[in-house]
Protein backbone atom coordinates (compact mmCIF):
# COMPACT_ATOMS: atom_id res chain seq x y z
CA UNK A 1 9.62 -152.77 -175.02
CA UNK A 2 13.04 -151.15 -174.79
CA UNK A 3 12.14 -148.14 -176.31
CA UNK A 4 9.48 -146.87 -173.23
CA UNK A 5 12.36 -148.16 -170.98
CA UNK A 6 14.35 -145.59 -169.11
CA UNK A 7 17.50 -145.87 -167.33
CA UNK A 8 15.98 -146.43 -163.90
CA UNK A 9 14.06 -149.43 -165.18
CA UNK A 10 16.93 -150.98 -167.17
CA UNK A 11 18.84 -150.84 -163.21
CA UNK A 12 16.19 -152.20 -161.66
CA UNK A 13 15.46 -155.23 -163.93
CA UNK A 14 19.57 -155.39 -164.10
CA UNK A 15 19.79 -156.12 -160.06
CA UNK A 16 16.54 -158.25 -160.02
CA UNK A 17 18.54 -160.51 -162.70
CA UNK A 18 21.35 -160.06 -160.04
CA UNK A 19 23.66 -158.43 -162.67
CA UNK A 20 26.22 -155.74 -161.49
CA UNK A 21 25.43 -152.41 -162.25
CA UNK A 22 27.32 -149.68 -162.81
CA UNK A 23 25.44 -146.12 -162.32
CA UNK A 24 27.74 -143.96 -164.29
CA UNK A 25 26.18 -146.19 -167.78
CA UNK A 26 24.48 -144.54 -170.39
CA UNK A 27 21.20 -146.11 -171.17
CA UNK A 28 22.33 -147.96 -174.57
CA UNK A 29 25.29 -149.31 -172.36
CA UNK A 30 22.57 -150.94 -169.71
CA UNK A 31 20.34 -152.35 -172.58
CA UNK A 32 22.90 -153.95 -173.88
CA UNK A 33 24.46 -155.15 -170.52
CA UNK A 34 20.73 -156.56 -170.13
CA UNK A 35 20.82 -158.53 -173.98
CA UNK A 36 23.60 -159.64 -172.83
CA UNK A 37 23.08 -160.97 -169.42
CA UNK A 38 22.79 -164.74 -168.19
CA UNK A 39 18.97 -164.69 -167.49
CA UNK A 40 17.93 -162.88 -171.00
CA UNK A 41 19.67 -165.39 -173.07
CA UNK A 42 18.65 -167.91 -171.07
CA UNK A 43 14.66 -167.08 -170.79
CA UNK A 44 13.99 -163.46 -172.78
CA UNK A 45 10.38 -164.02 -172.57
CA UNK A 46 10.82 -163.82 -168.70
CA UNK A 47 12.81 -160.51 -168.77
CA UNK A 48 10.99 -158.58 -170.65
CA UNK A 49 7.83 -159.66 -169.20
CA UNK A 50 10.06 -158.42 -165.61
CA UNK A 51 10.85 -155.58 -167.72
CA UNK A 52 7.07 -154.51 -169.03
CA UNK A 53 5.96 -155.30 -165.30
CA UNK A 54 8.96 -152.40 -163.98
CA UNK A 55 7.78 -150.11 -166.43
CA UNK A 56 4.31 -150.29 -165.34
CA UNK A 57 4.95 -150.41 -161.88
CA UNK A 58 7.10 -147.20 -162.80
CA UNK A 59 4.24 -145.58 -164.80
CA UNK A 60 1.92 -146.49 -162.11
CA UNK A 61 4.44 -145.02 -159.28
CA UNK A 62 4.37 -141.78 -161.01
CA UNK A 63 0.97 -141.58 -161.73
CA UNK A 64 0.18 -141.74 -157.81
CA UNK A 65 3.14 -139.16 -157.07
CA UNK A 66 1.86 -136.86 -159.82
CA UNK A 67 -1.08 -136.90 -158.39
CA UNK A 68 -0.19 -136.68 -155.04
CA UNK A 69 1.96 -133.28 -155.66
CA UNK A 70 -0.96 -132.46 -157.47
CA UNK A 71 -3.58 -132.97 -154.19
CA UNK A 72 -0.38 -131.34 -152.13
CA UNK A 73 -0.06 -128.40 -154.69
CA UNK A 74 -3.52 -127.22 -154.46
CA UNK A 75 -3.62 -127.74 -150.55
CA UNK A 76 -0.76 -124.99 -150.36
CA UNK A 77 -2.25 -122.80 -152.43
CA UNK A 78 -5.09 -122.78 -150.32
CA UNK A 79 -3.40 -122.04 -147.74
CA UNK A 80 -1.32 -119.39 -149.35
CA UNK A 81 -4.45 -117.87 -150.20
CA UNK A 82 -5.73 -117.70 -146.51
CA UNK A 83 -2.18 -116.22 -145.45
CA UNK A 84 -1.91 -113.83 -148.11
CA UNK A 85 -5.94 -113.44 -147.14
CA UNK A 86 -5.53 -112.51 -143.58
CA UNK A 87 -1.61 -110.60 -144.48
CA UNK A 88 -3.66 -108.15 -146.81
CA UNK A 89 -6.28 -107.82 -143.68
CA UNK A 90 -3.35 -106.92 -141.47
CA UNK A 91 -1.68 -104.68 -144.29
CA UNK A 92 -5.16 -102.98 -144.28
CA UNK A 93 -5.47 -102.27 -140.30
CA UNK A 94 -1.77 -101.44 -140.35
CA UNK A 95 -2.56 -98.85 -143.18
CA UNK A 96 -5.32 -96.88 -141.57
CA UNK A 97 -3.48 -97.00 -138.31
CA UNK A 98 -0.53 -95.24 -139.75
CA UNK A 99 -2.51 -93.35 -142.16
CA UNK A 100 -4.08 -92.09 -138.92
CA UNK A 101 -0.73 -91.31 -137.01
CA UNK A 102 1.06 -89.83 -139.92
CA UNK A 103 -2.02 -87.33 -139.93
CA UNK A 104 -1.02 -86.63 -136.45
CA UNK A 105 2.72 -86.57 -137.20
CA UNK A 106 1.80 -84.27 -139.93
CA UNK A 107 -0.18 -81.38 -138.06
CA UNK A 108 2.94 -81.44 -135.43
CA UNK A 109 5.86 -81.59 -137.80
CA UNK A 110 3.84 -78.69 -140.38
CA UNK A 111 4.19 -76.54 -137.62
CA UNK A 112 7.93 -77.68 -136.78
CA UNK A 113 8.51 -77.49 -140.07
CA UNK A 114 7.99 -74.07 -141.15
CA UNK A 115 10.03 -73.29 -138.39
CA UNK A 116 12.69 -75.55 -139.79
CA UNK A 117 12.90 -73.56 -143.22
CA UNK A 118 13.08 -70.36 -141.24
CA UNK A 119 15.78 -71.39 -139.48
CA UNK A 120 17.40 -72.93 -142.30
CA UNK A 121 16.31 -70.06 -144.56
CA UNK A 122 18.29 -67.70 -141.97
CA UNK A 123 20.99 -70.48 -141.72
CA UNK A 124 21.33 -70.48 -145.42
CA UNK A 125 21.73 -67.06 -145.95
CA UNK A 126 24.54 -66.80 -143.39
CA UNK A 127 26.44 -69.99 -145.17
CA UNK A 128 25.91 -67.97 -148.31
CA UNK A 129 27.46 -65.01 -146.95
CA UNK A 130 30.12 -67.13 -145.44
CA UNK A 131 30.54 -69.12 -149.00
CA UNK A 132 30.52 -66.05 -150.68
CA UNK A 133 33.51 -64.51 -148.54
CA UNK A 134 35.46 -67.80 -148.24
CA UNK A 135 35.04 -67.95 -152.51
CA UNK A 136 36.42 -64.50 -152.58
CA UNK A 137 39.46 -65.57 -150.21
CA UNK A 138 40.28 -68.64 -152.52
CA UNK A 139 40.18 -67.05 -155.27
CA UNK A 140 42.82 -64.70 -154.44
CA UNK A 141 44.94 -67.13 -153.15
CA UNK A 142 44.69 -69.27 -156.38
CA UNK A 143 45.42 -66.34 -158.49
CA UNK A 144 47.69 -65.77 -156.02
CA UNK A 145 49.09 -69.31 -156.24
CA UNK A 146 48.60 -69.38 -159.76
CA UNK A 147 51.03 -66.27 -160.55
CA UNK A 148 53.60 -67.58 -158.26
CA UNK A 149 53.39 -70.52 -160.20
CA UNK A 150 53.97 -69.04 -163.50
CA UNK A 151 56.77 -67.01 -162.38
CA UNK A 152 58.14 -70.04 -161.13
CA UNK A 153 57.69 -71.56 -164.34
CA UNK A 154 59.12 -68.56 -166.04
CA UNK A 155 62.31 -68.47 -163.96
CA UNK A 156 62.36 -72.71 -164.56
CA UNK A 157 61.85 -71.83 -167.99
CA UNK A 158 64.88 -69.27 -168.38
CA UNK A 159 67.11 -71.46 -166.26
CA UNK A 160 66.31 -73.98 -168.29
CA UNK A 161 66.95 -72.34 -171.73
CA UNK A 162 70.71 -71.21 -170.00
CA UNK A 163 71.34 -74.64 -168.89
CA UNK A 164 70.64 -76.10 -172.49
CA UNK A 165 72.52 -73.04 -173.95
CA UNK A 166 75.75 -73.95 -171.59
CA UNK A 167 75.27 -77.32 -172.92
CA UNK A 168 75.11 -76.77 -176.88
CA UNK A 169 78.00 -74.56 -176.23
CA UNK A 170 79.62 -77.09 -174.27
CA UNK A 171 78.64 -80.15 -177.25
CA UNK A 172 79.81 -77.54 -179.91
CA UNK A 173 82.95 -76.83 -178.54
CA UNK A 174 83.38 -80.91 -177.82
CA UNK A 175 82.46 -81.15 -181.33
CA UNK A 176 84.62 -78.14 -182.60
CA UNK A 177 87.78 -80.41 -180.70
CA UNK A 178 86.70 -83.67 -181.83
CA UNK A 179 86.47 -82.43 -185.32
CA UNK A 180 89.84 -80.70 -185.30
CA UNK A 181 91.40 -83.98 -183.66
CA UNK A 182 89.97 -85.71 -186.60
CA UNK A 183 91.40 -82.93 -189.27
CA UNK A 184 94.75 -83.32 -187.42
CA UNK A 185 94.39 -87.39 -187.41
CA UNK A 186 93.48 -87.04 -190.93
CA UNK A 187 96.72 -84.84 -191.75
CA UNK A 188 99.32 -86.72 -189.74
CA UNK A 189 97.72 -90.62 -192.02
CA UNK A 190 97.88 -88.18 -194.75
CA UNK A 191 101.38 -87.31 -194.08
CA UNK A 192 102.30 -90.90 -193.42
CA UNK A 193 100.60 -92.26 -196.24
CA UNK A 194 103.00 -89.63 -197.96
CA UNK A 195 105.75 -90.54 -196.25
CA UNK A 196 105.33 -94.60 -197.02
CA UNK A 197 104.66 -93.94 -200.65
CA UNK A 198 107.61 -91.99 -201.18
CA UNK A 199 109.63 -94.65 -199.18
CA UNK A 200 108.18 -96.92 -201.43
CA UNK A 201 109.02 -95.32 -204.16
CA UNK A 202 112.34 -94.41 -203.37
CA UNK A 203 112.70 -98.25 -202.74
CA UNK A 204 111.25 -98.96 -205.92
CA UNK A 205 113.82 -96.68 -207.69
CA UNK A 206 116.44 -97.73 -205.85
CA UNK A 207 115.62 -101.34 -206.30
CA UNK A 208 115.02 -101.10 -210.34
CA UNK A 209 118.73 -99.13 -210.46
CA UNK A 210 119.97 -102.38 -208.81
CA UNK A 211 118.90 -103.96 -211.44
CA UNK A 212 120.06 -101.99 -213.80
CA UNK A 213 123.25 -102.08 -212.65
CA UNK A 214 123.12 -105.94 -212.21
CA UNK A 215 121.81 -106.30 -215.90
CA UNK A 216 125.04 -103.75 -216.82
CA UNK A 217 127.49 -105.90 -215.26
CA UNK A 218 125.81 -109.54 -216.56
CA UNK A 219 125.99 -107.76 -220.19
CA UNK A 220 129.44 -106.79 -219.06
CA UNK A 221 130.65 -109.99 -217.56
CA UNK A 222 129.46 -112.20 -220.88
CA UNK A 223 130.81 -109.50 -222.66
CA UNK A 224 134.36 -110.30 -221.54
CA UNK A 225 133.71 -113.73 -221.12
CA UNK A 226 132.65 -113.80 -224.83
CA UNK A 227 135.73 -111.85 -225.37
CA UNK A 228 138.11 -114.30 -223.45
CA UNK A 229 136.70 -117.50 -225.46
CA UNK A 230 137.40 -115.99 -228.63
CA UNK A 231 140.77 -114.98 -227.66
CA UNK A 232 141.66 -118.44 -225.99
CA UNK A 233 139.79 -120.06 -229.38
CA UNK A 234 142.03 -117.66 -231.86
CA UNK A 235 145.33 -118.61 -229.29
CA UNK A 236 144.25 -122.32 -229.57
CA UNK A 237 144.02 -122.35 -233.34
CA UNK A 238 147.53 -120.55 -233.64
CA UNK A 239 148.60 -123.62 -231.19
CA UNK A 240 147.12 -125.97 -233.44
CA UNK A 241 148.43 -124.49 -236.50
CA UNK A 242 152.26 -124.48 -235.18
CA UNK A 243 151.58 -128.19 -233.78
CA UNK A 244 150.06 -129.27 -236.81
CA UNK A 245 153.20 -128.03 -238.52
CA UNK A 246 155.35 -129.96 -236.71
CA UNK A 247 154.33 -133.25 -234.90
CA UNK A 248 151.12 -134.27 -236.99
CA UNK A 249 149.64 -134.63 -240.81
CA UNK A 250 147.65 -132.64 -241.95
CA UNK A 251 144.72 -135.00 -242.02
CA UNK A 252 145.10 -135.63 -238.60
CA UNK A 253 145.67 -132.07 -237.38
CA UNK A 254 142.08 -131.53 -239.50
CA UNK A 255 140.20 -134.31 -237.58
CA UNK A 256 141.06 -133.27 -234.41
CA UNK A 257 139.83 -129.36 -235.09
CA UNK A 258 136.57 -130.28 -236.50
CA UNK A 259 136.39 -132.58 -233.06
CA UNK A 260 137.37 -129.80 -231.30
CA UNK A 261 134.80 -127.14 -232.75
CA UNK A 262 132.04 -130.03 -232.30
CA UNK A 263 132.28 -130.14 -229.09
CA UNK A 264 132.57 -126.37 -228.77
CA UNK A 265 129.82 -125.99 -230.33
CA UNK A 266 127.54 -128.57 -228.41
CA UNK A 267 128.96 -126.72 -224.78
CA UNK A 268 128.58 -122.96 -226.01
CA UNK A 269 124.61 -124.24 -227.19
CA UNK A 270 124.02 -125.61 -223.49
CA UNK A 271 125.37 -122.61 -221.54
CA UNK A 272 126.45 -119.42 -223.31
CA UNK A 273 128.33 -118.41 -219.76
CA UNK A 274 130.72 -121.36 -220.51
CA UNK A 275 134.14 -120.42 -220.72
CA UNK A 276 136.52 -122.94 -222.68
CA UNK A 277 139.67 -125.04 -220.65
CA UNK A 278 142.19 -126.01 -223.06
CA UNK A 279 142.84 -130.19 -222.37
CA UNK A 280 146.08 -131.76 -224.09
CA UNK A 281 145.36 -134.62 -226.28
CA UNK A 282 147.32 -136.74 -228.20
CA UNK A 283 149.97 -137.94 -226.22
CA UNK A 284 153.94 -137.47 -226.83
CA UNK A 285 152.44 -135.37 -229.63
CA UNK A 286 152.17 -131.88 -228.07
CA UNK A 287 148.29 -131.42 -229.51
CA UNK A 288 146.06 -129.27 -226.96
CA UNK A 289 142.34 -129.23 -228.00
CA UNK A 290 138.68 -127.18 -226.14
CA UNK A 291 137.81 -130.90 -224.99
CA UNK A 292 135.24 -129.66 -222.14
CA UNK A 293 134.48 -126.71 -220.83
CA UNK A 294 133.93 -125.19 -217.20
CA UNK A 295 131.39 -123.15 -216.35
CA UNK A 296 131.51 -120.17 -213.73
């Protein structure tokens, strides 16, 4: 039953079961809007025998309008075929009446005619001659033109070519001065490159005879400080001899050197710059001994 339905029919039965319809619905959306209304789940039977009744009524509705266009169809052909009838009648009479005139036209205008091409024969010719004589003036003119224009072009040409030989000569001797500025730039950071390394090393030579000299007068200076300790040690023993002699034993006098040289020894390992202060020990005795030593 829903299958031979269309849309219309599925509207129809829709407002009949006073369902709101919406036109813009596909015709799935309306069969199921009509499954699913109030008065199909509440009697189906009825609505689809309201249904099969619409779609008859339908079939039936478009059996009488196809036939009608079919009755109406025929009755205008008829009628076409009557115009066209009497239009081909009138074509006809309007034929052999201007069939008839243009037979008339023709035996006047034949005779106009020839004396049309005459004229235009004689009319011809003179535009010929005229053509002919108007060609002949152009054409000189364009050749005319045509070698003005190439001696134009020729002077443009040769003006040209002395412009862009001024200019070369003009960029060669810009590039003839640029490239001497550069050989004179390059000369002068030559020169100063020169300059700077001889600076340098005249800074360098002067700098290592500095230290020369410096590493002269440090050999120097420990020289004669070496020399002063051994003279102070070589007075300081002669001391120690003579006081030994006199004021102290022997044993004594022996103790107090090997303390002495000890401690000499310990202060000469630390700093070999030391020089040696002579410090009196042993007091009311007269005994002076290298106790510490100072260092410059």
């Amino acid at each position: 039953m829903f299958e031979n339905a269309t849309k219309e029919d599925l509207v129809t039965v829709l407002l009949e079961m006073r369902e709101t319809v919406d036109t813009d619905l596909g015709i799935m959306e309306l069969k199921q809007k009509l499954m699913l209304s109030k008065a199909y789940l509440e009697d189906e039977e009825f609505v689809r025998d309201v249904l099969a009744t619409t779609i008859v009524d339908r079939r039936k509705e478009e059996e009488y309008r196809k036939k009608e266009e079919e009755y109406r169809k025929k009755a205008e052909e008829r009628r076409l075929e009557r115009i066209q009838e009497l239009e081909l009648a009138r074509i006809e009479a309007a034929r052999r009446k201007a069939e008839k005139e243009a037979r008339i036209r023709e035996a006047k205008h034949k005779e106009a005619r020839l004396k049309a091409e005459e004229e235009s024969r004689l009319k011809a010719e003179e535009e010929a001659r005229l053509k002919a004589e108007e060609e002949a003036r152009l054409k000189a003119e364009e050749e005319a033109r045509l070698k003005a224009e190439e001696e134009a072009r020729l002077k443009a040409q040769e003006d040209a070519k002395a412009v862009e030989g001024r200019r070369k000569a003009q960029e060669e001797r810009k590039m003839n001065e640029r490239i001497a500025l550069c050989v004179e730039e390059e000369t002068r950071l030559e020169k100063e490159r020169w300059l700077v390394q001889e600076q340098m090393q005249h800074v360098q030579e002067k700098h290592k005879m500095k230290m020369l000299r410096n590493r002269k007068m440090k050999a120097e200076k420990q020289k004669c400080l070496q020399e002063e300790r051994c003279k102070r040690m070589e007075e300081q023993k002669q001391f120690l001899k003579q006081k030994s002699d006199e004021d102290m034993e022997v044993p004594q006098a022996i103790e107090k050197v090997l303390v002495f040289k000890g401690e000499r020894a310990q202060m000469l390992s630390v700093n070999p710059d030391a020089v040696a202060q002579p410090v009196i020990v042993g007091e009311g005795k007269g005994l002076s001994i290298d106790s510490h030593l100072r260092c410059r």
